[in-house]
C-alpha atoms as a PDB file:
ATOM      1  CA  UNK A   1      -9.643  43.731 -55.445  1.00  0.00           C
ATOM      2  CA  UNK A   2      -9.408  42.663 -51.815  1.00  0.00           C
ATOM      3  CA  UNK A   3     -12.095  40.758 -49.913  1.00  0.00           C
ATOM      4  CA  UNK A   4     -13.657  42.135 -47.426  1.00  0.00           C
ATOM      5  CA  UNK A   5     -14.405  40.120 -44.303  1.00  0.00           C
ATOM      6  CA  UNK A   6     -17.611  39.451 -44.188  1.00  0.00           C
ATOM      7  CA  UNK A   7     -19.632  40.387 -40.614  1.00  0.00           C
ATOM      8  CA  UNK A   8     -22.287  37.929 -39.912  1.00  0.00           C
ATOM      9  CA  UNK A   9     -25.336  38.638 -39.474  1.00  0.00           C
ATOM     10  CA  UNK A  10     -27.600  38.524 -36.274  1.00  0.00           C
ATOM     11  CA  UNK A  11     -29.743  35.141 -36.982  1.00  0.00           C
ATOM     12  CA  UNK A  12     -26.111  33.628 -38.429  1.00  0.00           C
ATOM     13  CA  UNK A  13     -24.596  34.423 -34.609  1.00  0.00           C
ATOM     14  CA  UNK A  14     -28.038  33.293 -32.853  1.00  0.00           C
ATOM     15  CA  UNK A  15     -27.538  29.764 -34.944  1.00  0.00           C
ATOM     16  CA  UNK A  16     -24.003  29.481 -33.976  1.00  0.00           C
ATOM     17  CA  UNK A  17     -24.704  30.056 -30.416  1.00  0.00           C
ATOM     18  CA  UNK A  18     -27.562  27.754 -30.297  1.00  0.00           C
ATOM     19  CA  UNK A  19     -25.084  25.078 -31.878  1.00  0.00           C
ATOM     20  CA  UNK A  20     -22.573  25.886 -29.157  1.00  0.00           C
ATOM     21  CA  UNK A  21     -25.716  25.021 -26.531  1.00  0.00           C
ATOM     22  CA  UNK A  22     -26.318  21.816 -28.117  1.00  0.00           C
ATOM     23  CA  UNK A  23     -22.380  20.867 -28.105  1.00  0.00           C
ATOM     24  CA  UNK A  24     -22.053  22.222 -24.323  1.00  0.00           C
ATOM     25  CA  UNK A  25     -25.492  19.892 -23.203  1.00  0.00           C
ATOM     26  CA  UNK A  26     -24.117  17.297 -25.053  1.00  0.00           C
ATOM     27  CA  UNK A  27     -20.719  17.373 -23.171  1.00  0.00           C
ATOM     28  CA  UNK A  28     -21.706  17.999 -19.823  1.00  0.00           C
ATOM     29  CA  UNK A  29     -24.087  14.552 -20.501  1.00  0.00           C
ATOM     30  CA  UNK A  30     -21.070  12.914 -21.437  1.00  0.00           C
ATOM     31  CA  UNK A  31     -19.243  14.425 -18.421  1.00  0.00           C
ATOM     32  CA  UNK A  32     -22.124  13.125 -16.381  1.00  0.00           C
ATOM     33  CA  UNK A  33     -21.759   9.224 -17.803  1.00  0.00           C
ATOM     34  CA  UNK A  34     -18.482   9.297 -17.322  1.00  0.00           C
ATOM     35  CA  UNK A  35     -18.612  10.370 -13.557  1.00  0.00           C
ATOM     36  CA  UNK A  36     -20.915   7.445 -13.259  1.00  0.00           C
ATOM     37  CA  UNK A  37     -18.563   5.056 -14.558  1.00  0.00           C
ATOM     38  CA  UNK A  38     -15.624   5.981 -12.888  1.00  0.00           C
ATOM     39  CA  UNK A  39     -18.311   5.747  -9.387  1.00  0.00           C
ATOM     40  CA  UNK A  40     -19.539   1.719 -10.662  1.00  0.00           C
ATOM     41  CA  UNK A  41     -15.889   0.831 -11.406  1.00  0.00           C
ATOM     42  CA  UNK A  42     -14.935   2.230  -7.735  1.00  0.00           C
ATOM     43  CA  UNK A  43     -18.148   0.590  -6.289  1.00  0.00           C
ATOM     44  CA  UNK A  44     -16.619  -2.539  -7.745  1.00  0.00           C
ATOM     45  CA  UNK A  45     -12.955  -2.767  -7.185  1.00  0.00           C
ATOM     46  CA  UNK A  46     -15.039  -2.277  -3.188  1.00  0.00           C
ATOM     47  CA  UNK A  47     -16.945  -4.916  -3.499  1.00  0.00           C
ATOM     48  CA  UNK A  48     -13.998  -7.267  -5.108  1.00  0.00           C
ATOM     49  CA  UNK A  49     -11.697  -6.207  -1.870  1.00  0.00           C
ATOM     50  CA  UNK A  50     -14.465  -6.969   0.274  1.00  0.00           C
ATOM     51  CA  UNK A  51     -15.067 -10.713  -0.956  1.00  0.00           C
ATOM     52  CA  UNK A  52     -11.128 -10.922  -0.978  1.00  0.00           C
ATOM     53  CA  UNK A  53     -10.674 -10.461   2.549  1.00  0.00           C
ATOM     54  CA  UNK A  54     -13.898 -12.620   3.253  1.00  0.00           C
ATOM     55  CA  UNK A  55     -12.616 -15.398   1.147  1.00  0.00           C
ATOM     56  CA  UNK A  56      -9.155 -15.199   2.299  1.00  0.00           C
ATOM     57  CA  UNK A  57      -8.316 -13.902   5.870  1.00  0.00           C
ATOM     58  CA  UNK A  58      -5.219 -12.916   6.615  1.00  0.00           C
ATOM     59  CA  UNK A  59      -2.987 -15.093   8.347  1.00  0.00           C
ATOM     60  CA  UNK A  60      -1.020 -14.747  11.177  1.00  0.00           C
ATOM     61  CA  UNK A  61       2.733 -13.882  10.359  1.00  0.00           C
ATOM     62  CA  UNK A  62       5.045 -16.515   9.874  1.00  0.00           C
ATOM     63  CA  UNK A  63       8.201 -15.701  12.399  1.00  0.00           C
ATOM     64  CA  UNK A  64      11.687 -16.664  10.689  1.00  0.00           C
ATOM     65  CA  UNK A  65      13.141 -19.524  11.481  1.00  0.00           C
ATOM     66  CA  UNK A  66      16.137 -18.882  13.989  1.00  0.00           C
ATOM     67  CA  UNK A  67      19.685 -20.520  13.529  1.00  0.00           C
ATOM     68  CA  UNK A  68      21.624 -21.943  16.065  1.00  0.00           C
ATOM     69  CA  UNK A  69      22.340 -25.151  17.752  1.00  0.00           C
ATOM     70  CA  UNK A  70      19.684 -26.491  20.011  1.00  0.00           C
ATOM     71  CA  UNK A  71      20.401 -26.655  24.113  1.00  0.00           C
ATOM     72  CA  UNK A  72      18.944 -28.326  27.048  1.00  0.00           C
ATOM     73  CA  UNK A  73      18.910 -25.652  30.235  1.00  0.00           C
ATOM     74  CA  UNK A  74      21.542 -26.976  33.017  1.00  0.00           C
ATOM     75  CA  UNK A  75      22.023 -26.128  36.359  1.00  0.00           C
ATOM     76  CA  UNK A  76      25.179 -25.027  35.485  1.00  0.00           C
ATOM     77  CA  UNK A  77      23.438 -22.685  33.174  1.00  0.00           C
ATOM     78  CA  UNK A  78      21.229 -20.902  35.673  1.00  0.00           C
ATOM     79  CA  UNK A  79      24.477 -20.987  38.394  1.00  0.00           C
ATOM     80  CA  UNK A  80      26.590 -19.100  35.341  1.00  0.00           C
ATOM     81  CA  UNK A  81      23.334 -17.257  33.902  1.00  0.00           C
ATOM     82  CA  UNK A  82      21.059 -15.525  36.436  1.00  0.00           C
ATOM     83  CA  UNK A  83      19.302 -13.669  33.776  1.00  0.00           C
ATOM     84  CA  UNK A  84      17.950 -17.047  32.517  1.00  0.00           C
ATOM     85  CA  UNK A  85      16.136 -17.954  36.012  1.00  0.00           C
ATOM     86  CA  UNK A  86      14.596 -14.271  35.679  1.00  0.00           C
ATOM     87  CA  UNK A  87      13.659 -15.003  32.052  1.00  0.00           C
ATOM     88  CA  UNK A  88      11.421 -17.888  33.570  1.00  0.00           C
ATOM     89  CA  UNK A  89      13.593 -20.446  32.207  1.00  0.00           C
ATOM     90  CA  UNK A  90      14.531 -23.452  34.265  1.00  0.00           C
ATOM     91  CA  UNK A  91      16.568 -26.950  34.051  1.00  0.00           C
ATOM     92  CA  UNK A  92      14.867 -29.035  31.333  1.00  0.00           C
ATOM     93  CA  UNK A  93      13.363 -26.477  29.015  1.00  0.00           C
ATOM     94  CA  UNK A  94      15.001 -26.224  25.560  1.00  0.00           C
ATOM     95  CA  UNK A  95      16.541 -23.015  24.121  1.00  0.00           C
ATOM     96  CA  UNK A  96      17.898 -21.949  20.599  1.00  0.00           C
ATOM     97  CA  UNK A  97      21.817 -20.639  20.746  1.00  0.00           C
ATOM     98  CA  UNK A  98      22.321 -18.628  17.794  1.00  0.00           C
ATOM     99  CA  UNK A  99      25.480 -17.264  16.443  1.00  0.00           C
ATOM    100  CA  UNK A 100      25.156 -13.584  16.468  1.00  0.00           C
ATOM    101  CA  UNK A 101      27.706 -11.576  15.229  1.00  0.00           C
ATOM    102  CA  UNK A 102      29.217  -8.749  17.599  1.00  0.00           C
ATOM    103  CA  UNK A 103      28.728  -4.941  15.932  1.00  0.00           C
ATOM    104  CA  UNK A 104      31.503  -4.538  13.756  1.00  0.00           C
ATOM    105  CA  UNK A 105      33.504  -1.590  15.312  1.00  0.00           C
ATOM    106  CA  UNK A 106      33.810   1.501  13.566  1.00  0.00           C
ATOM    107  CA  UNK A 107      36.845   4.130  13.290  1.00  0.00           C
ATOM    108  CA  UNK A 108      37.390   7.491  11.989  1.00  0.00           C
ATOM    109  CA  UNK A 109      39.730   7.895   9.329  1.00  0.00           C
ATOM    110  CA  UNK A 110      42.097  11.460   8.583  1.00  0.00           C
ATOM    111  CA  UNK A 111      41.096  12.992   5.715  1.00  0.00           C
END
């Protein structure tokens, strides 16, 4: 004997569908709680940046620290160095001379 599939009936499909309701309302709730989460938990990581900055403004940047040998501005300087009288530099002031390396040159190599 083989068993026939049994087709349900019509009040067996209405209670299925009416369970399916009750699972869809319950998930779009839970879809709804969680949207309101994820909203508080963006309202707050605002309102933590916000007292962040408040508490601690930003400072101004701190410029490297050149390296070179210190110099005292000559008149020989500004006789040699025109460009240093334009610059608004004149005997007395005190300048850093770095050692900055010239661009390496390139060359093309045959392949």
């Amino acid at each position: 004997m083989s068993e026939e599939q049994k087709v349900p009936s019509k009040e067996e499909v209405v209670t299925f569908l009416k369970e399916q309701i009750e699972v869809k309302e319950l998930q779009a709730q839970l879809q709804e709680l969680n949207m309101r989460i994820a909203k508080a938990r963006a309202e707050e990581i605002q309102a933590i940046s916000f007292i962040a900055q408040l508490t601690n403004p930003s400072q101004p940047p701190v410029e490297p620290e050149m390296e070179g040998e210190p110099h005292t501005i000559t008149e020989e300087d500004l006789a040699n160095n025109p460009s240093l009288s334009e610059q608004g530099l004149k005997v007395g002031d005190e300048v850093l001379i770095t050692d900055e390396e010239a661009p390496k040159k390139r060359s093309l190599k045959k392949k």
